[in-house]
N, C-alpha and C. Protein backbone atom coordinates (compact mmCIF):
# COMPACT_ATOMS: atom_id res chain seq x y z
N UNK A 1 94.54 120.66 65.64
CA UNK A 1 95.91 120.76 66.08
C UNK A 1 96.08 119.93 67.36
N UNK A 2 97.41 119.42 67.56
CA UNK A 2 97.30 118.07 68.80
C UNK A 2 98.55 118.99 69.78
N UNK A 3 98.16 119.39 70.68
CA UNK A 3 99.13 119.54 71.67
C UNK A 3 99.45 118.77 72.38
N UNK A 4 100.77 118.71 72.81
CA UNK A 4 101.46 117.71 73.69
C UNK A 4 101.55 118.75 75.42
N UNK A 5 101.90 117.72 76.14
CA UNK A 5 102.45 118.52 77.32
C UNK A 5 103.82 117.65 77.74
N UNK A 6 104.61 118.26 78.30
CA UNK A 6 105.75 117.69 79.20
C UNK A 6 105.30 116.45 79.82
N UNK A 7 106.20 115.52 79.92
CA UNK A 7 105.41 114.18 80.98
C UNK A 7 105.75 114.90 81.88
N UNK A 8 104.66 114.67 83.18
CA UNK A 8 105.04 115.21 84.74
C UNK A 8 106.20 114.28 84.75
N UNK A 9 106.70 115.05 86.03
CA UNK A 9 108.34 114.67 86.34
C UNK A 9 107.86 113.93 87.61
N UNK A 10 108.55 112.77 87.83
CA UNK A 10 108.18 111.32 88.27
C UNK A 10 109.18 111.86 89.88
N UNK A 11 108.79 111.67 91.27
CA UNK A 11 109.16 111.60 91.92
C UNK A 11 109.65 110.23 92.53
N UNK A 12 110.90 110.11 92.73
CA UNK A 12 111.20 108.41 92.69
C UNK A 12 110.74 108.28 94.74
N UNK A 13 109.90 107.15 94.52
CA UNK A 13 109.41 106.76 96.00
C UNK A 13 111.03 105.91 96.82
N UNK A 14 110.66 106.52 98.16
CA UNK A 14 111.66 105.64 99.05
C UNK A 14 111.05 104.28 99.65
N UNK A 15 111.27 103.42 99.52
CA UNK A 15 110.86 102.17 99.65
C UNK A 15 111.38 102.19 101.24
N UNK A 16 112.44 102.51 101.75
CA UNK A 16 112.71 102.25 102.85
C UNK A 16 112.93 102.80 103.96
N UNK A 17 112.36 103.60 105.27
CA UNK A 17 112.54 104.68 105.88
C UNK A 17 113.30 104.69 107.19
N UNK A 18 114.51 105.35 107.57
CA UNK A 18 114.66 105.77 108.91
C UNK A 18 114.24 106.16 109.95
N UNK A 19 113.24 105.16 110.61
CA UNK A 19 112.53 105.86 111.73
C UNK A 19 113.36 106.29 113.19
N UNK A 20 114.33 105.40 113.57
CA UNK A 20 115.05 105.91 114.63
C UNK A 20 116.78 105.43 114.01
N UNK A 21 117.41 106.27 114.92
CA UNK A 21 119.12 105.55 114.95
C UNK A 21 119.77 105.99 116.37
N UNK A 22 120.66 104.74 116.15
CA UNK A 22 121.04 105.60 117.89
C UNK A 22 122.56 104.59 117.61
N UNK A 23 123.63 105.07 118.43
CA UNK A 23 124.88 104.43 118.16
C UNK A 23 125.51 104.71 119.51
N UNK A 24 125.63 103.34 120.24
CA UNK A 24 126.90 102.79 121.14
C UNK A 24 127.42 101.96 121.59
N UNK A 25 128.93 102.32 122.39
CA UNK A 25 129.76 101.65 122.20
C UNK A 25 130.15 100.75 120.88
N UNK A 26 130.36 101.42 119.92
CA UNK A 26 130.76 101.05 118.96
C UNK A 26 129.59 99.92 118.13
N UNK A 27 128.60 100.21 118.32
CA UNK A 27 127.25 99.59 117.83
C UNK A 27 126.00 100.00 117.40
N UNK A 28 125.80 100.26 116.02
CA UNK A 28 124.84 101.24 115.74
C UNK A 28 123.41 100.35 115.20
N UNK A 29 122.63 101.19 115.45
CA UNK A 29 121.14 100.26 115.56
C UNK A 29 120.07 101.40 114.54
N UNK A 30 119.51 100.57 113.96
CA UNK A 30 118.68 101.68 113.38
C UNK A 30 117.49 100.82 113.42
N UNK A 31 116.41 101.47 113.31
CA UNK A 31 114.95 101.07 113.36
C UNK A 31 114.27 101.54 111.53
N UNK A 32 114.15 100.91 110.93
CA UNK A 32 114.08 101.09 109.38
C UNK A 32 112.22 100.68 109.43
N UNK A 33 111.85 101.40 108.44
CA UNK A 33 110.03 101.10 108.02
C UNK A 33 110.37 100.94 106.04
N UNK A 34 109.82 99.45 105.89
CA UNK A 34 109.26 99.31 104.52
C UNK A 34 108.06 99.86 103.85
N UNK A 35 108.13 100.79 103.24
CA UNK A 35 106.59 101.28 102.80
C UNK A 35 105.67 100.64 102.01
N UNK A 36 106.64 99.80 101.20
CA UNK A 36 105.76 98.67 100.33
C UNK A 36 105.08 97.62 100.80
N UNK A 37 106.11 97.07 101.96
CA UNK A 37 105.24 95.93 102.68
C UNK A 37 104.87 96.24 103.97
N UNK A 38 105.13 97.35 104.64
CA UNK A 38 105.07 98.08 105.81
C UNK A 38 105.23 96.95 106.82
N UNK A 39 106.80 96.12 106.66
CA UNK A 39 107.35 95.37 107.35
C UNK A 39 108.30 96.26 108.14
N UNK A 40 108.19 96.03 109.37
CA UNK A 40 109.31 97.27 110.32
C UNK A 40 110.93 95.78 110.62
N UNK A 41 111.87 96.95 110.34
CA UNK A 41 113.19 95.90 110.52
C UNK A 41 113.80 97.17 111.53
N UNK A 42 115.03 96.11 112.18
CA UNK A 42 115.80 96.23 113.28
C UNK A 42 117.34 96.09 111.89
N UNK A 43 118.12 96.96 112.03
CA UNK A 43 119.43 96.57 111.53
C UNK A 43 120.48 97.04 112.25
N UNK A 44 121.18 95.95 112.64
CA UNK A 44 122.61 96.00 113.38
C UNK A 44 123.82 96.32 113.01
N UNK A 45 124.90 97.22 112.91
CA UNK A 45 126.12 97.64 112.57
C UNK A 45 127.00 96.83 113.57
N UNK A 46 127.72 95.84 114.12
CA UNK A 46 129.07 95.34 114.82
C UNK A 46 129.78 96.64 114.94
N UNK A 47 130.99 96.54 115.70
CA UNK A 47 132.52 96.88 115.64
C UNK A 47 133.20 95.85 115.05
N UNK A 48 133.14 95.13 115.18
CA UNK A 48 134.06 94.27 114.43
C UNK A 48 133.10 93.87 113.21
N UNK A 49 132.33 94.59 112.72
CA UNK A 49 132.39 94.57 110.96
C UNK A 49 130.93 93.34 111.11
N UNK A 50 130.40 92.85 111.81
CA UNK A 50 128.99 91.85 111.28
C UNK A 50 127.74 92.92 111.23
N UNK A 51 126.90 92.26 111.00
CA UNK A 51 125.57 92.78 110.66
C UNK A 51 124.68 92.47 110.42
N UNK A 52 123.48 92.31 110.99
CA UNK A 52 122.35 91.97 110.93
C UNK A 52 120.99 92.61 110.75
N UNK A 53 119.92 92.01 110.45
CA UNK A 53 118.79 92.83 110.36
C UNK A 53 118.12 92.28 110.96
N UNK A 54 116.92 92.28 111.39
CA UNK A 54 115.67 91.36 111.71
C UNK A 54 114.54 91.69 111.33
N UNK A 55 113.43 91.03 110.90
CA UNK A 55 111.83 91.86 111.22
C UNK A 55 111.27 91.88 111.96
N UNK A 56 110.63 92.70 113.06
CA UNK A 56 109.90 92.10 114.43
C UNK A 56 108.42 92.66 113.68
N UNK A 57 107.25 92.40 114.62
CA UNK A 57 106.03 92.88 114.84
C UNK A 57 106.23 94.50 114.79
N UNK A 58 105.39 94.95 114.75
CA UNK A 58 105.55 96.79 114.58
C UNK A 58 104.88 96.87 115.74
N UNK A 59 104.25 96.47 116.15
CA UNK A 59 103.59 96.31 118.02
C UNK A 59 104.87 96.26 118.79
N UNK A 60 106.37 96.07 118.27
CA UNK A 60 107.16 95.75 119.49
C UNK A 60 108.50 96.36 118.53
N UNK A 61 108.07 97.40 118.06
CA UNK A 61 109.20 97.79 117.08
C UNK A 61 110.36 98.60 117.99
N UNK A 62 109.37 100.00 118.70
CA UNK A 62 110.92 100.62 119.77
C UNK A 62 111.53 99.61 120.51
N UNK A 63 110.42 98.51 121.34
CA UNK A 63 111.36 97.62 122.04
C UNK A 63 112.38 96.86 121.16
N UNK A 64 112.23 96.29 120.30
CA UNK A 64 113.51 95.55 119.67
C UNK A 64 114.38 96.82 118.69
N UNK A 65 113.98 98.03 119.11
CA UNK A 65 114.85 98.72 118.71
C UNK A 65 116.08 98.96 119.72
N UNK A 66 115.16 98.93 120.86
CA UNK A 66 116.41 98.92 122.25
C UNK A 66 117.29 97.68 122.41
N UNK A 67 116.38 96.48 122.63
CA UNK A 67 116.71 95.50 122.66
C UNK A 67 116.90 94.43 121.11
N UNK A 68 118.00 94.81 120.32
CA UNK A 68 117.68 93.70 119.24
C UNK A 68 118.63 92.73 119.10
N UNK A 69 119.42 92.54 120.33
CA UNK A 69 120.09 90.96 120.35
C UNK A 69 119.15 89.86 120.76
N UNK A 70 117.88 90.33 121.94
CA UNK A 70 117.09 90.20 122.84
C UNK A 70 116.04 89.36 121.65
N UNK A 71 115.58 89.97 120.50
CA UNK A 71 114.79 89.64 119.69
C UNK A 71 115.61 88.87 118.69
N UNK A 72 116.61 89.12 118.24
CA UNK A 72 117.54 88.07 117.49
C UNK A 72 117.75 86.43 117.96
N UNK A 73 117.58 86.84 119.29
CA UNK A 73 117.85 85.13 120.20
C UNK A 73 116.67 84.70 119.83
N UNK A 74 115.73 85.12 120.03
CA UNK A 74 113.97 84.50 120.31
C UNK A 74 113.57 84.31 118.72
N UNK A 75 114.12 84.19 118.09
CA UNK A 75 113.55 83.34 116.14
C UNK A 75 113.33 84.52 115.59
N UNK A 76 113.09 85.56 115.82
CA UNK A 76 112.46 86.82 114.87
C UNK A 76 113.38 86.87 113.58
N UNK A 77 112.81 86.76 112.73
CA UNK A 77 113.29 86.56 111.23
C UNK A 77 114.58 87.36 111.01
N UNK A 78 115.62 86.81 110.38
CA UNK A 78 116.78 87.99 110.18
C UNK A 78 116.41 87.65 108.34
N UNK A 79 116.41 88.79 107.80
CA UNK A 79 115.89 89.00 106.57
C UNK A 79 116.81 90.31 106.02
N UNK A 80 116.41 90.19 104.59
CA UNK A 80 117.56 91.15 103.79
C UNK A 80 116.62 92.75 103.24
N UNK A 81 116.74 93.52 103.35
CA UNK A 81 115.93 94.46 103.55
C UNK A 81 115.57 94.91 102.05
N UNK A 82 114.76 93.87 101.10
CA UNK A 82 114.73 94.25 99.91
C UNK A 82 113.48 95.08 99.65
N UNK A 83 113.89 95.95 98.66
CA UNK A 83 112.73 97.26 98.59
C UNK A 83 111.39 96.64 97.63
């Protein structure tokens, strides 16, 4: 006789994580972690509607979390946050 079982039930992975957020003056900043490539990004919210991301080093991740116009000027990659 052949018994079957249920397929285990598949937990879908987050590819992309919220490590910090912080929002002012009308400018919200979040500090994001890739788990797949464990590339750390900086993403920028405007008031007037632009937006950016960047990747820095993970050695300097809170700092360009504080500072990420600071790291945007200096070449740090602005990249699209694909999972």
């Amino acid at each position: 006789m052949i018994t079957s079982r249920p397929p285990e039930p598949q937990v879908p992975t987050i590819a992309i994580r919220e490590l910090d957020y912080r929002r002012a003056d009308g400018i919200e900043v979040t500090l994001l972690w890739n788990a797949e490539t464990e590339g750390v990004f900086v993403s920028v919210a405007e008031r007037d509607g632009g937006r950016f991301e960047i990747e820095v080093p993970p050695a300097d991740a809170l700092d360009a979390f504080h500072h990420p116009y600071a790291y945007a000027a200096y070449g740090h990659s602005r990249t699209a946050l694909a999972a």
